[in-house]
Each structure stands twice: as structure tokens, then as C-alpha cells.
C-alpha atoms as a PDB file:
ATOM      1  CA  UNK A   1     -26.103   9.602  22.446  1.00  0.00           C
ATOM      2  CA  UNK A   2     -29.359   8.991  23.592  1.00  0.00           C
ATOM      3  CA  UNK A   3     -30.486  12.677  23.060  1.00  0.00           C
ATOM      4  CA  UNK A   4     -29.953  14.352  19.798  1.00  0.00           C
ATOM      5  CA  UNK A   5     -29.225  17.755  19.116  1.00  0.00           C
ATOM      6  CA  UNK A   6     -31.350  20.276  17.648  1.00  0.00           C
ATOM      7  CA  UNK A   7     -28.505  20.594  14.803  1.00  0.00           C
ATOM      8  CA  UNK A   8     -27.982  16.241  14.423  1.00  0.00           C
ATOM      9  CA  UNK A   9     -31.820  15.839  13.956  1.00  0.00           C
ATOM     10  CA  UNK A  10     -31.295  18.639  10.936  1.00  0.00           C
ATOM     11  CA  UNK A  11     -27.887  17.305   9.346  1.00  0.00           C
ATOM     12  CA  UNK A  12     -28.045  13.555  10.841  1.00  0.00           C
ATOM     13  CA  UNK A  13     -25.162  11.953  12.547  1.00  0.00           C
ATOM     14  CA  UNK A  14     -22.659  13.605  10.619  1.00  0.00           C
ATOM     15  CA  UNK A  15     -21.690  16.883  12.986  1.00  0.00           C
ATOM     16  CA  UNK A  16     -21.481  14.557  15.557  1.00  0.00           C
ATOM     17  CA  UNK A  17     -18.954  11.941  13.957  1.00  0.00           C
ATOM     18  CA  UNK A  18     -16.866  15.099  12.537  1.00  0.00           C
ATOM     19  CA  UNK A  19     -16.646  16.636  16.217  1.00  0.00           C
ATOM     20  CA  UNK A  20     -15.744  13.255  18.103  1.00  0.00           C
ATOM     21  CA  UNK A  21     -13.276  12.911  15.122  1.00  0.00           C
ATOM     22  CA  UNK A  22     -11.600  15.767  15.062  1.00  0.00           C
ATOM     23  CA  UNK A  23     -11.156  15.610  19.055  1.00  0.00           C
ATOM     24  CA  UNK A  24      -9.598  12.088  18.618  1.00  0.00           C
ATOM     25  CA  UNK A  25      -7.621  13.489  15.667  1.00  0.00           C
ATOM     26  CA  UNK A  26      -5.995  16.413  17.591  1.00  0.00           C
ATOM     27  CA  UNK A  27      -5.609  14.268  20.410  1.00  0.00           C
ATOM     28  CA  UNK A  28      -3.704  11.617  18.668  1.00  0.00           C
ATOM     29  CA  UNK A  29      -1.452  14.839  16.950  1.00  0.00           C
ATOM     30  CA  UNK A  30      -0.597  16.374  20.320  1.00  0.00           C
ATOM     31  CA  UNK A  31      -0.037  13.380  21.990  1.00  0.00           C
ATOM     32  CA  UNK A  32       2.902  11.732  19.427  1.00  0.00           C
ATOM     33  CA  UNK A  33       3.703  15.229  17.686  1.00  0.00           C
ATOM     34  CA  UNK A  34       2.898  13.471  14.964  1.00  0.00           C
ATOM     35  CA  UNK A  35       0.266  14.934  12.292  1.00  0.00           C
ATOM     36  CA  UNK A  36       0.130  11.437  10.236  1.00  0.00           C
ATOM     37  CA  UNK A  37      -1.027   9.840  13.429  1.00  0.00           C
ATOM     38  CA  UNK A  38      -3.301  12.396  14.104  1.00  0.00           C
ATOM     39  CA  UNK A  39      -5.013  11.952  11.116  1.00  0.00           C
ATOM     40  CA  UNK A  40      -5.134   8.440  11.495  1.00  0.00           C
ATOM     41  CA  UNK A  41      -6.955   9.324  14.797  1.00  0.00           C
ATOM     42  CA  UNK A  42      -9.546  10.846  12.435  1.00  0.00           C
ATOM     43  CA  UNK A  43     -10.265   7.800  10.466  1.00  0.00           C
ATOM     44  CA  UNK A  44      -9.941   5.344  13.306  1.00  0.00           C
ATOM     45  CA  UNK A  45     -12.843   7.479  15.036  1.00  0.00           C
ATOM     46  CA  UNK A  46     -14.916   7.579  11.684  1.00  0.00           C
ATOM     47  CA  UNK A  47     -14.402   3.992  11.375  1.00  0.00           C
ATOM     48  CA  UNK A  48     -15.399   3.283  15.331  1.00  0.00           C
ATOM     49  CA  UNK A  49     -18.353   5.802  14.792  1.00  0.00           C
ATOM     50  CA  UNK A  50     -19.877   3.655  11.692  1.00  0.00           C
ATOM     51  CA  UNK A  51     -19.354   0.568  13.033  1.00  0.00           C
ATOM     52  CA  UNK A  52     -21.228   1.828  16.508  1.00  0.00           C
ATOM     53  CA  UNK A  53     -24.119   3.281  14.996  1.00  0.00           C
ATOM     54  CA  UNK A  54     -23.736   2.430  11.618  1.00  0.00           C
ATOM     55  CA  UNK A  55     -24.146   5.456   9.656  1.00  0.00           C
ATOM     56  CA  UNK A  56     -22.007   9.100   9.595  1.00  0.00           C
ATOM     57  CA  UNK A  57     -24.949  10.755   8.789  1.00  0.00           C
ATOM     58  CA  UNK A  58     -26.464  12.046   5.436  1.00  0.00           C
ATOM     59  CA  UNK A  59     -25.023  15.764   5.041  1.00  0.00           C
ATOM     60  CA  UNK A  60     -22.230  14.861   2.385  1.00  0.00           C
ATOM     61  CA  UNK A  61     -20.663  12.619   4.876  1.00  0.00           C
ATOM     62  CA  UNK A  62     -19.916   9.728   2.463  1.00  0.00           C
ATOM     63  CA  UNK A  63     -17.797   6.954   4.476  1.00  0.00           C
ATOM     64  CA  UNK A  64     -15.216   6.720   1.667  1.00  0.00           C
ATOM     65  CA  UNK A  65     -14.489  10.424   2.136  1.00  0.00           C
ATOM     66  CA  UNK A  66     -14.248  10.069   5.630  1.00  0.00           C
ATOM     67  CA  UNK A  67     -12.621   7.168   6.738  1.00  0.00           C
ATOM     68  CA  UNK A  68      -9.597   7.315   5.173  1.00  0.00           C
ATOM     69  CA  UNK A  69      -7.597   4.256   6.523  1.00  0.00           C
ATOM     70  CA  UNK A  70      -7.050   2.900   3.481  1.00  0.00           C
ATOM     71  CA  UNK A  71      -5.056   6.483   1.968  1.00  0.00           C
ATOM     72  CA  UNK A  72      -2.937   6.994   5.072  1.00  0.00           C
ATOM     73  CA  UNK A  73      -0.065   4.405   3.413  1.00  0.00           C
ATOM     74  CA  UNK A  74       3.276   5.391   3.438  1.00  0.00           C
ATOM     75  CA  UNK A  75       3.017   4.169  -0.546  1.00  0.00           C
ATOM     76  CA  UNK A  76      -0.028   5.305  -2.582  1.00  0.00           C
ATOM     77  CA  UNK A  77      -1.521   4.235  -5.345  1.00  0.00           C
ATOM     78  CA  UNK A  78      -4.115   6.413  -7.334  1.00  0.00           C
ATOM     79  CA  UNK A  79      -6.977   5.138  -5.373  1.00  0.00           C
ATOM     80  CA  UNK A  80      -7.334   3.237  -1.816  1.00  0.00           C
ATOM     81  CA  UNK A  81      -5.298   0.626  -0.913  1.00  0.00           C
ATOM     82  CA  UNK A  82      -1.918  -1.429  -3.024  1.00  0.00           C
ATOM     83  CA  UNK A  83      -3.176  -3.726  -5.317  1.00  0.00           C
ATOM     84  CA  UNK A  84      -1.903  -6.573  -3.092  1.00  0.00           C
ATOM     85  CA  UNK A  85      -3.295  -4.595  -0.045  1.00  0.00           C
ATOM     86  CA  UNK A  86      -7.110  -4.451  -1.324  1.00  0.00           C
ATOM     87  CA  UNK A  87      -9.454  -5.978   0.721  1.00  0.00           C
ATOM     88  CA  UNK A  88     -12.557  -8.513  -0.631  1.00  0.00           C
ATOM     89  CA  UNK A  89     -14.699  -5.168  -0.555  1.00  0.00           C
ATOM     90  CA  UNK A  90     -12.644  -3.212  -2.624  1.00  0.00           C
ATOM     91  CA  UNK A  91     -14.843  -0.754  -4.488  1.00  0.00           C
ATOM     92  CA  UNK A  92     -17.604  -0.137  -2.715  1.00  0.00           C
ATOM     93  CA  UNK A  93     -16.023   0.724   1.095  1.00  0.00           C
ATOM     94  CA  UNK A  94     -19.259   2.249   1.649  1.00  0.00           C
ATOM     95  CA  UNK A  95     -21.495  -0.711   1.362  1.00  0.00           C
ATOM     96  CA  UNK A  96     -19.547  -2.320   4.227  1.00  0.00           C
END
């Protein structure tokens, strides 16, 4: 963390929040045999990665596209969370 990479000084932070992701993500599949938790493993590392360094980078890596917590609900509505569900931030997750 202290040291960047030769590809994160080029693309940002976001390679490394999409690698650390996707290692928490297929660890969180294997370990239930569960796919839905897996991807929850996903957001829950997007949303530890922003809140650490507070950015996912700048390469297209928008937080709303990435942390998904609010889209893993076993009921959906068209966009983000239940009406009764939505947080005081509700359409700008990103400015958080």
C-alpha cells in the first residue's frame, strides 16, 4: 500500500480495489458455496476499500457501479435500495 505499482500510478486505485475484490469475492463463493454471498464479498471489499483510502480510483471505477450493496436484495426495485430501505444519501451514493 505504501508502494504503488507501475500499472496503479497509470489507472489509479482502481486495479487494485478490483483485484482485492475479486479475491474476497471468490473467497466468500468457495467458502459458503454460495455465489450471492460471494458477490456480496465483492461489494463489502469495494465498500472497505473506499472507506480506507477513500477513492476506487479514476479508470471507470464509479463507486455506484462497484459497490453494489444496495442491489444484492432478495427484492429489487428498478434502482438501489426499497423505497422504505433508502438511506438519507439516496441519489448520490458516490458523494458519500
Amino acid at each position: 500500500e505504501t508502494y504503488p505499482t507501475a500499472l496503479e500510478s497509470h489507472f489509479g486505485g482502481s486495479q487494485r480495489a478490483s483485484v482485492l475484490a475479486a479475491a474476497s469475492g471468490i473467497t466468500c463463493g468457495l467458502a459458503t458455496a454460495n455465489s450471492n454471498a460471494g458477490l456480496n464479498g465483492w461489494y463489502l471489499s469495494m465498500l472497505m476499500h473506499k472507506e480506507g483510502w477513500s477513492r476506487l480510483g479514476f479508470f471507470g471505477y464509479d463507486l455506484q457501479d462497484q459497490c453494489g450493496s444496495a442491489n444484492s436484495m432478495s427484492i429489487r426495485a428498478d434502482e438501489g435500495l426499497l423505497g422504505e430501505l433508502r438511506g438519507p444519501n439516496y441519489p448520490n451514493y458516490a458523494m458519500n
